[in-house]
Protein backbone atom coordinates (compact mmCIF):
# COMPACT_ATOMS: atom_id res chain seq x y z
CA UNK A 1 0.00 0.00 0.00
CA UNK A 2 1.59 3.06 -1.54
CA UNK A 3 -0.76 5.96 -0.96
CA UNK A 4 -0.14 7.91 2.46
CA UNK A 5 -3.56 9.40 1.83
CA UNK A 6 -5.82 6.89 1.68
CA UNK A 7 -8.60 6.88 4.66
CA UNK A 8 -9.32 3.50 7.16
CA UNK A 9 -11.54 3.01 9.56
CA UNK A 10 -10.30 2.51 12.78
CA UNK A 11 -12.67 1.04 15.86
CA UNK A 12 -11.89 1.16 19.21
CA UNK A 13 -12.30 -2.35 20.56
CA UNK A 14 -11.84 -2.07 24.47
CA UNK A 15 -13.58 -1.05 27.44
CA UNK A 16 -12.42 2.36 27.72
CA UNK A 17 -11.07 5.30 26.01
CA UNK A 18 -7.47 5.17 23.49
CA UNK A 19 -5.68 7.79 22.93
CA UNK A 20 -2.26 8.52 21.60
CA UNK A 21 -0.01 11.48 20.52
CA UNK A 22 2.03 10.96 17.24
CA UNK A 23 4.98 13.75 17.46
CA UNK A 24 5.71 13.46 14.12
CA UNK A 25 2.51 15.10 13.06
CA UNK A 26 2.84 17.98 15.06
CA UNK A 27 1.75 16.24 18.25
CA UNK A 28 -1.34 14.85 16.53
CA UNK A 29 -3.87 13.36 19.57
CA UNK A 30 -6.52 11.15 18.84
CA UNK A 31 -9.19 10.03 21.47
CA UNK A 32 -11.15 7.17 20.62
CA UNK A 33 -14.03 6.48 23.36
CA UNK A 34 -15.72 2.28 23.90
CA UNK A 35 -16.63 1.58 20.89
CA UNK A 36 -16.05 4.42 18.22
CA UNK A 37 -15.20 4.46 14.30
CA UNK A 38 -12.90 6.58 13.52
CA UNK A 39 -11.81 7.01 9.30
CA UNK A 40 -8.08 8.40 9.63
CA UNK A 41 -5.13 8.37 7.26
CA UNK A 42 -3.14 5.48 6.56
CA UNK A 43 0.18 8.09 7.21
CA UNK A 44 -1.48 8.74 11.01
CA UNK A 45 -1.81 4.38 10.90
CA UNK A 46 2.29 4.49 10.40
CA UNK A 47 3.95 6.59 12.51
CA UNK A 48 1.60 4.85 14.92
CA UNK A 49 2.75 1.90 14.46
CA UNK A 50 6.49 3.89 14.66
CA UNK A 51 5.50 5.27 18.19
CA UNK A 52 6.15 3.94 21.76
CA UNK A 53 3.11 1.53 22.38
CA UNK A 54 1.83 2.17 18.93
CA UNK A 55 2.03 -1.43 17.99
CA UNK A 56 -0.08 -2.27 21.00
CA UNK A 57 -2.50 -0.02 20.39
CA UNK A 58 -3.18 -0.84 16.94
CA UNK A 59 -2.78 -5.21 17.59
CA UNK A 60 -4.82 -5.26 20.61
CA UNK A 61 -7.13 -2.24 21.33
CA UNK A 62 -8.21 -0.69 18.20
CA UNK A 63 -8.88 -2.56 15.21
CA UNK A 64 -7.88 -1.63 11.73
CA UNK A 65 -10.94 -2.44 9.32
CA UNK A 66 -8.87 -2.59 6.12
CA UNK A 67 -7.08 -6.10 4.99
CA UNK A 68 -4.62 -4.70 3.01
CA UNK A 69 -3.88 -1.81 6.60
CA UNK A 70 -4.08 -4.77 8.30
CA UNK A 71 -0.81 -7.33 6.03
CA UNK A 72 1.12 -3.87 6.38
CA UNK A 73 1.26 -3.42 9.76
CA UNK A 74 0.18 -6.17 11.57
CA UNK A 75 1.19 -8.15 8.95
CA UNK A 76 -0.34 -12.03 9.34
CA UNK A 77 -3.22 -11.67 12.14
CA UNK A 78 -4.91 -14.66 13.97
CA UNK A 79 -8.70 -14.57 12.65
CA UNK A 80 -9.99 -13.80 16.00
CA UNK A 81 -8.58 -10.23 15.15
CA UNK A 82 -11.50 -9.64 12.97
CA UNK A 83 -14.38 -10.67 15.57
CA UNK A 84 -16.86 -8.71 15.57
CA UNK A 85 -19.58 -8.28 18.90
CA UNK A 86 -22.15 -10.73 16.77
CA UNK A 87 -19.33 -13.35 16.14
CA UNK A 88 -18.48 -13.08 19.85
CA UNK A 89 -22.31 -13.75 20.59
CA UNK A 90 -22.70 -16.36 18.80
CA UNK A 91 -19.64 -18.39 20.14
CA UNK A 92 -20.77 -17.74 23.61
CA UNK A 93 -23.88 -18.96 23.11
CA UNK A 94 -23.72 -21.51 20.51
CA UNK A 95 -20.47 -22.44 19.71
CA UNK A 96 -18.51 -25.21 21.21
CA UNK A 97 -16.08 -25.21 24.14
CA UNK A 98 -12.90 -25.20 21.60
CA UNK A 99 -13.87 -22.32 19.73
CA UNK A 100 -14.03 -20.33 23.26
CA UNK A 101 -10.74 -21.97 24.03
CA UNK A 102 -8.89 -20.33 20.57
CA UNK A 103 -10.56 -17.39 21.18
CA UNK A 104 -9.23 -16.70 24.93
CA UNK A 105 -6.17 -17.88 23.45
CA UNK A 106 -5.41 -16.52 20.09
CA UNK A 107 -7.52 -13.07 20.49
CA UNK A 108 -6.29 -9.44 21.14
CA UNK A 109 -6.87 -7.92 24.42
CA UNK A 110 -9.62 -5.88 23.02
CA UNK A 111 -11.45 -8.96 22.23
CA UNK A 112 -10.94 -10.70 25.00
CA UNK A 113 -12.44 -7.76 26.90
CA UNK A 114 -15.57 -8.18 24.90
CA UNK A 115 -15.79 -11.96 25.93
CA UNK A 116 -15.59 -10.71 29.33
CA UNK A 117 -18.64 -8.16 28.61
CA UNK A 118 -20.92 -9.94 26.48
CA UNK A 119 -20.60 -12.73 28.76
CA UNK A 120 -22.11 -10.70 31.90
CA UNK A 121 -24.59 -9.24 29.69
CA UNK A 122 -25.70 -12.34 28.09
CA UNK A 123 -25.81 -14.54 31.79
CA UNK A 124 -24.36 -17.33 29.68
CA UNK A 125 -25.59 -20.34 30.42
CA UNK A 126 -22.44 -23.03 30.34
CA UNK A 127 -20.55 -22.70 33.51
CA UNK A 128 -17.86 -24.44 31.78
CA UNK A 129 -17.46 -21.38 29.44
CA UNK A 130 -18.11 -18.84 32.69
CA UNK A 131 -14.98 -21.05 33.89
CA UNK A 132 -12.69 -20.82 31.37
CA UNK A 133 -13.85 -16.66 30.73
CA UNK A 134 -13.06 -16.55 34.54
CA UNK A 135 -10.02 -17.65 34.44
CA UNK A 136 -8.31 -15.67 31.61
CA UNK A 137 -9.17 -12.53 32.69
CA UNK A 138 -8.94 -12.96 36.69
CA UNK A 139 -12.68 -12.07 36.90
CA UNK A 140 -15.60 -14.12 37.98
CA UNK A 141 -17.76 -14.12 35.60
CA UNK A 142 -20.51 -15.63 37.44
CA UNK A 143 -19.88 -13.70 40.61
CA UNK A 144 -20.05 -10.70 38.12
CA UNK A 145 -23.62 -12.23 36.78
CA UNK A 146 -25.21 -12.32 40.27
CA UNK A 147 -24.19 -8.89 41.53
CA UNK A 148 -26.10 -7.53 38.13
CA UNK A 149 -28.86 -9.81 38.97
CA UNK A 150 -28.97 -7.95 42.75
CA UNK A 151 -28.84 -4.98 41.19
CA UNK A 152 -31.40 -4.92 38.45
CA UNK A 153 -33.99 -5.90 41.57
CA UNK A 154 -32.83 -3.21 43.86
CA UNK A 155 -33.57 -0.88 40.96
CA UNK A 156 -36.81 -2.05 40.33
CA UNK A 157 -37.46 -2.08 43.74
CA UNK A 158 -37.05 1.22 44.21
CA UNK A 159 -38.92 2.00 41.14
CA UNK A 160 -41.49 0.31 41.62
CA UNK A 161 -42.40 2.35 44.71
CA UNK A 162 -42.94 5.34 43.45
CA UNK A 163 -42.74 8.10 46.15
CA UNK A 164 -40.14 8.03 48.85
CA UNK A 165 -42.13 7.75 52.69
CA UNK A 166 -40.84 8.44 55.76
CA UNK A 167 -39.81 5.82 58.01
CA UNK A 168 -39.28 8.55 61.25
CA UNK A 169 -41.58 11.40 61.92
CA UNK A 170 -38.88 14.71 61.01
CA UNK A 171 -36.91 16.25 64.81
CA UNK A 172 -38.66 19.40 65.56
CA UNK A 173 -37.23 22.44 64.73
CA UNK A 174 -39.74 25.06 66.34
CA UNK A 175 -38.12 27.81 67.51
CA UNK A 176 -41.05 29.17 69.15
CA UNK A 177 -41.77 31.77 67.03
CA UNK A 178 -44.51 31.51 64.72
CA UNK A 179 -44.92 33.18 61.36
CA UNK A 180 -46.94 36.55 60.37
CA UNK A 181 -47.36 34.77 56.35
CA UNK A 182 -48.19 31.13 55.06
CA UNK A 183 -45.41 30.10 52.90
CA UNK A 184 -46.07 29.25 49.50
CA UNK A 185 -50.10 29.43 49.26
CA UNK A 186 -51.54 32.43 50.84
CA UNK A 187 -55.56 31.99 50.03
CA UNK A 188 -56.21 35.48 52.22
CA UNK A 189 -55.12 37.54 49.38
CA UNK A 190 -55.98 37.18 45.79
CA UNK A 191 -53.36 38.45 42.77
CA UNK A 192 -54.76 40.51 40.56
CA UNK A 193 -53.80 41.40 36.94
């Protein structure tokens, strides 16, 4: 890939927010937040790459959406670099235990946080999968399932009852002195226009 020009989309794959400063473009920075498409030059894709970290960034947290981007930098990629959220989905809930396994194994970080997410989200049914998700990223994903659970009916708990109600009558605050007008809603008097 000759042209310096050419524009590819770039997605940012993790949980949080990338970033990164290129110098040699006059201290270019570029903020990618969960989840967004950027379209930027292949010349910003480059020095990148050239950068401290760059490398990282672009193999494991954001994903380059062009094949031929893709053989120049990265060069040859496993295919779990090209998952996308529905492909994730569908191996967590229908494909087999093996296909999980090369995917905790083979996949960029970035991907391997979506496991994590999608799994939570979903409640996945196979413990064996919650297992092996579990152990990859040090976080229990059933553990993780059950707090959501709690939480979701503490919401709707509190939803569900509308008004808030005292559970004490309020400390008395009279100071003895009583007022010469009624607050808000004085029916003595009556405004006229």
């Amino acid at each position: 890939m000759e042209n310096d020009n050419k524009m590819v989309k770039v997605t940012n794959r993790s949980r949080g927010t990338v970033g990164y400063t290129i110098p040699d473009m006059g201290n270019l920075q570029r903020f990618f937040a969960h989840g967004e498409t950027k379209v930027v030059p292949m010349e910003e894709i480059r020095k990148l790459d050239w950068t401290p970290g760059g490398a990282v960034l672009l193999r494991d947290y954001l994903k380059i959406e062009d094949a031929e981007a893709v053989e120049e930098i990265l060069h040859d990629v496993e295919p779990e670099y090209n998952y996308t959220e529905a492909d994730i989905k569908e191996i967590l809930l229908n494909g087999s235990m093996d296909q999980l396994m090369d995917t905790l194994d083979f996949a960029p970080e970035g991907v391997i946080d979506l496991v994590k997410d999608l799994a939570i989200r979903l409640e996945i049914p196979d413990v064996r999968k919650r297992n092996a998700i579990s152990e990859r990223t040090k976080c229990d994903i059933s553990k993780a399932i059950e707090i959501n659970n709690l939480s979701k009916e503490v919401n709707e708990e509190s939803i569900n009852t509308g008004a808030k109600q005292r559970r004490v009558q309020p400390i008395s605050t009279s100071t003895g002195k009583e007022r010469r007008t009624s607050i808000l809603n004085d029916d003595k008097y009556k405004i006229v226009k």
